[in-house]
N, C-alpha and C. Protein backbone atom coordinates (compact mmCIF):
# COMPACT_ATOMS: atom_id res chain seq x y z
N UNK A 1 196.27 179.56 164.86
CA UNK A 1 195.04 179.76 164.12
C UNK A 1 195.29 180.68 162.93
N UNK A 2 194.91 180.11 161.84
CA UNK A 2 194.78 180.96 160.67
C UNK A 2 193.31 181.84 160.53
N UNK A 3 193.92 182.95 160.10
CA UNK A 3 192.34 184.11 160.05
C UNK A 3 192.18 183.87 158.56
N UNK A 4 190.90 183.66 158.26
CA UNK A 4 190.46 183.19 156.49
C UNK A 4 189.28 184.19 156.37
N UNK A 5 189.55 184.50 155.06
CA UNK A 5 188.80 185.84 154.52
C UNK A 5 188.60 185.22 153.05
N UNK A 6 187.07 185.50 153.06
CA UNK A 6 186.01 185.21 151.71
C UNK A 6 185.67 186.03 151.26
N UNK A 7 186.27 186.53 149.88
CA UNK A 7 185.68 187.60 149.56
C UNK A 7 184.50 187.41 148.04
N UNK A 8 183.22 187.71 148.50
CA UNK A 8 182.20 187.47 147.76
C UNK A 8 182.07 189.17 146.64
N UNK A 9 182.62 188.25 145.28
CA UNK A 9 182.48 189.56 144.34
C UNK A 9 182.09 189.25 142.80
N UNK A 10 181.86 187.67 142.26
CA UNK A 10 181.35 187.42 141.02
C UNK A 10 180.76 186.71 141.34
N UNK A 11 180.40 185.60 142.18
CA UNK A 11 179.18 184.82 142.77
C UNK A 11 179.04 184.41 144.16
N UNK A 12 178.63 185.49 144.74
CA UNK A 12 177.90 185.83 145.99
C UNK A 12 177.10 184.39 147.18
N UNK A 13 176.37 184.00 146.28
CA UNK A 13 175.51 183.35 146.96
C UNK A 13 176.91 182.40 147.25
N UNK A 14 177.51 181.48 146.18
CA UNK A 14 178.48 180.60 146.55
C UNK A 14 179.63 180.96 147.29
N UNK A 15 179.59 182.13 147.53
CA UNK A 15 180.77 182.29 148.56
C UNK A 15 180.56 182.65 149.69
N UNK A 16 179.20 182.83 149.46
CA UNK A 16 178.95 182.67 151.33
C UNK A 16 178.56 180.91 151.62
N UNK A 17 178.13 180.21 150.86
CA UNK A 17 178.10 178.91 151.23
C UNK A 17 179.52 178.47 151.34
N UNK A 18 181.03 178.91 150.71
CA UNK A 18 181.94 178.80 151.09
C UNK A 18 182.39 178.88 152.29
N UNK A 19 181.80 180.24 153.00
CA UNK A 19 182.12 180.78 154.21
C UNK A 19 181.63 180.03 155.33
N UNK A 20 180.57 179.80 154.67
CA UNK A 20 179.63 178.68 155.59
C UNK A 20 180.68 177.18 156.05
N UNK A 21 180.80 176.82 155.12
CA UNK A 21 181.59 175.56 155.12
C UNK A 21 183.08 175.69 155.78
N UNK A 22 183.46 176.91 155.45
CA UNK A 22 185.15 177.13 156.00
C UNK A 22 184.99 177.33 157.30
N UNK A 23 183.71 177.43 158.10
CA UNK A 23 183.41 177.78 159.82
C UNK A 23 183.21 176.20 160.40
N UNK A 24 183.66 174.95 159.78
CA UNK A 24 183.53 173.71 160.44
C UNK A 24 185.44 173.53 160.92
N UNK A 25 186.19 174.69 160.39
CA UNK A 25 187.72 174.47 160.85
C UNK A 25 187.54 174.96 162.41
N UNK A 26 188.53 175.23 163.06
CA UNK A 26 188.29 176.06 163.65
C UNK A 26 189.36 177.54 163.58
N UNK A 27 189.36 177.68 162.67
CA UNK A 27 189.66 178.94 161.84
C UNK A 27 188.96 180.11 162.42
N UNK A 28 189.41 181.37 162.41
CA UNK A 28 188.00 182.47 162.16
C UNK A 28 187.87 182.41 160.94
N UNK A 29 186.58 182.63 160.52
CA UNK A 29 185.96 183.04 158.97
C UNK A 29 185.61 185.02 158.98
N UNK A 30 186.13 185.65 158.41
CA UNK A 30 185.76 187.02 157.50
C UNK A 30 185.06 186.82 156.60
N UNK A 31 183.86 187.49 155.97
CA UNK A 31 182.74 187.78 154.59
C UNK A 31 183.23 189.32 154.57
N UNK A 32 184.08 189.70 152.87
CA UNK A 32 184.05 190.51 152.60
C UNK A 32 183.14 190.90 151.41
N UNK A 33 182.01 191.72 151.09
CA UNK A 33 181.08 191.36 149.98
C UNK A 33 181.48 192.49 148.83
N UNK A 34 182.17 192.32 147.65
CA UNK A 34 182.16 193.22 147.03
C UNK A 34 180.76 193.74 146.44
N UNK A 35 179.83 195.39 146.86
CA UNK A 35 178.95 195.55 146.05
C UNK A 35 177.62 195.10 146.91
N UNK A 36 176.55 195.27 146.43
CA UNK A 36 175.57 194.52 147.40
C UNK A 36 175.00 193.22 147.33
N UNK A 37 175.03 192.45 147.66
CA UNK A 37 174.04 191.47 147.78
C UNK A 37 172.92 190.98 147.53
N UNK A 38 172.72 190.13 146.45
CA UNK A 38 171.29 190.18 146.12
C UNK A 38 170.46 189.29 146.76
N UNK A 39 168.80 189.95 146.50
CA UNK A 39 168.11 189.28 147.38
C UNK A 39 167.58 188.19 146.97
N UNK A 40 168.09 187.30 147.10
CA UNK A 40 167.75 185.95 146.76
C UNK A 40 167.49 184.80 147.30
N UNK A 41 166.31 183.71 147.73
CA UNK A 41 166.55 182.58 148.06
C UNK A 41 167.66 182.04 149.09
N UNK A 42 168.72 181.53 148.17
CA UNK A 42 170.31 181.21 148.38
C UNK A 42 171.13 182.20 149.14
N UNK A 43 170.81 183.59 148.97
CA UNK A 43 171.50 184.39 149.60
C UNK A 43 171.07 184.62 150.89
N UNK A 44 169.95 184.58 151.05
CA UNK A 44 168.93 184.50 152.56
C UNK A 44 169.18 183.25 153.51
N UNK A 45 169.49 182.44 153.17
CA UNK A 45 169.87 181.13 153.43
C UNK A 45 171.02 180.66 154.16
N UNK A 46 172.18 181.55 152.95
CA UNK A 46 173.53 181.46 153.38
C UNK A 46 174.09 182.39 154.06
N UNK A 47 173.47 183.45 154.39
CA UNK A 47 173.31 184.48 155.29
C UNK A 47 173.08 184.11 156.81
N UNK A 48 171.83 183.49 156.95
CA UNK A 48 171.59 183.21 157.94
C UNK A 48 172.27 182.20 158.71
N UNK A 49 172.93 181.12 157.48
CA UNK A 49 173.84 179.94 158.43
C UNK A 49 175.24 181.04 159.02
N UNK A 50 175.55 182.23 158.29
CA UNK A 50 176.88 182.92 158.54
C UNK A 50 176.28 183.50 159.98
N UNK A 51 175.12 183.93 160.27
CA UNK A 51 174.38 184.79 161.21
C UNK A 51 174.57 183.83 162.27
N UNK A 52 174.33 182.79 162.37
CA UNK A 52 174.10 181.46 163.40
C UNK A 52 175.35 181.15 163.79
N UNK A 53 176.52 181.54 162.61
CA UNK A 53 177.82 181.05 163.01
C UNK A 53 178.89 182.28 163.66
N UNK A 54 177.73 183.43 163.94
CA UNK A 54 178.75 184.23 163.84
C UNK A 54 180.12 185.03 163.07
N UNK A 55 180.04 184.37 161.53
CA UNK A 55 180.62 185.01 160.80
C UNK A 55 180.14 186.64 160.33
N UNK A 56 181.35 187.21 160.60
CA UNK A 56 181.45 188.71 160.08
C UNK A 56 181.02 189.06 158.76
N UNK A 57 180.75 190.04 158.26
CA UNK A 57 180.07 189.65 156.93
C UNK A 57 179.97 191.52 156.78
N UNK A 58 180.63 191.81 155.87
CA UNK A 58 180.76 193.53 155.64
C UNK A 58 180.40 193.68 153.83
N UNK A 59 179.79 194.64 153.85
CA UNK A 59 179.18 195.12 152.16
C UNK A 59 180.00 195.97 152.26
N UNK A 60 181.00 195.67 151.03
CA UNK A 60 182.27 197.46 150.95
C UNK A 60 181.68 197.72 149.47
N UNK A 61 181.57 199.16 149.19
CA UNK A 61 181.13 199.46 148.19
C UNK A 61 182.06 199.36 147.12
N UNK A 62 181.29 199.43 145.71
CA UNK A 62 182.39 199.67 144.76
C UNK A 62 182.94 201.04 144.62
N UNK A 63 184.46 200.91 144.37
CA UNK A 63 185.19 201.96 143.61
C UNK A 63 186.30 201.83 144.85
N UNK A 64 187.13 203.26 145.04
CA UNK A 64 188.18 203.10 145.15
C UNK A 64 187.95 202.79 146.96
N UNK A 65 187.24 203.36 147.22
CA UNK A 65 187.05 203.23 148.86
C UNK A 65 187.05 201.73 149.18
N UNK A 66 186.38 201.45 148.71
CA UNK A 66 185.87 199.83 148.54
C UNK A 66 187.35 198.92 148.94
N UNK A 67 187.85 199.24 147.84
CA UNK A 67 189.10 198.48 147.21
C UNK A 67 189.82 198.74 148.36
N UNK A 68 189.96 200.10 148.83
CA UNK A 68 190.99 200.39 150.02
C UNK A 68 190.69 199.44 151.28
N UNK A 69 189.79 199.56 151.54
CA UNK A 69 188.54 198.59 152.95
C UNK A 69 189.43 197.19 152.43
N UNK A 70 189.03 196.85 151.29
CA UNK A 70 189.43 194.79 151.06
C UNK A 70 190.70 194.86 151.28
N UNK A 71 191.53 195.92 150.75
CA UNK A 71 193.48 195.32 150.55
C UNK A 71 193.48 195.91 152.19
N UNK A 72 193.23 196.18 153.06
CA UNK A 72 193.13 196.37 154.28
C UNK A 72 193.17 194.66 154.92
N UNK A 73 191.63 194.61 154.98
CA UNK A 73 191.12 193.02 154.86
C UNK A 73 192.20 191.96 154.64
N UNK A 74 192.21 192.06 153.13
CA UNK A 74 193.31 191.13 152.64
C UNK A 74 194.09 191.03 153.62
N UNK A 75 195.24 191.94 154.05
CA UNK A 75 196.16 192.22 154.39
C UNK A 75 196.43 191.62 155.73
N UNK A 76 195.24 191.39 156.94
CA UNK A 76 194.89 190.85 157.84
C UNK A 76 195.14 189.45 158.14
N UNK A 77 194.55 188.99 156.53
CA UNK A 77 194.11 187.18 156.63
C UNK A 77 195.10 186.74 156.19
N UNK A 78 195.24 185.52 156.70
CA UNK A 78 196.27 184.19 156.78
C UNK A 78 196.23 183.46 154.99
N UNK A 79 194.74 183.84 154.88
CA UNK A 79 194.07 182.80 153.40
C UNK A 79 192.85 183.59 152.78
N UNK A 80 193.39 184.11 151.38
CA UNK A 80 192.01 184.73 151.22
C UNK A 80 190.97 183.87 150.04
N UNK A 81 190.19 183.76 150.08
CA UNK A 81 189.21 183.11 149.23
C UNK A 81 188.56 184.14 147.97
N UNK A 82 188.70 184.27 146.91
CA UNK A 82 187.99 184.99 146.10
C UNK A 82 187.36 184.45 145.14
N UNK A 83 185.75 184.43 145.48
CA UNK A 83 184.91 183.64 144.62
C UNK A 83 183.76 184.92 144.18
């Protein structure tokens, strides 16, 4: 099994519908969110299919902490996704 990590940091909503879609492998799926999440429609949506699927799903803040948390992350997964 490959561990796959999505990291949502210039368009959010589509990379959790990514995440969404990468949970029909049988892969694990990671949501790493650079920053927060906006409240949107699409984001409520694709949230909740990650919620149903059990995908992990972490808000790391910006700056250096942040960055430390993802190359952590990164470092974990088999495949990382950056959308």
């Amino acid at each position: 099994m490959r561990k796959l990590l999505v990291v949502a940091r210039h368009n959010k909503a589509e990379a959790l519908r990514v995440a969404a879609g990468l949970t029909l492998l049988s892969d694990p799926v990671r949501v790493a969110v650079v920053g927060a999440l906006e409240d949107t429609p699409a984001v409520a949506e694709q949230r909740e299919l990650l919620e149903f699927a059990e995908v992990p799903l972490e808000e790391l803040p910006e700056g250096a902490a942040g960055r430390s948390r993802l190359a952590g992350e990164m470092l974990e997964a088999d495949a990382v996704y950056v959308i």
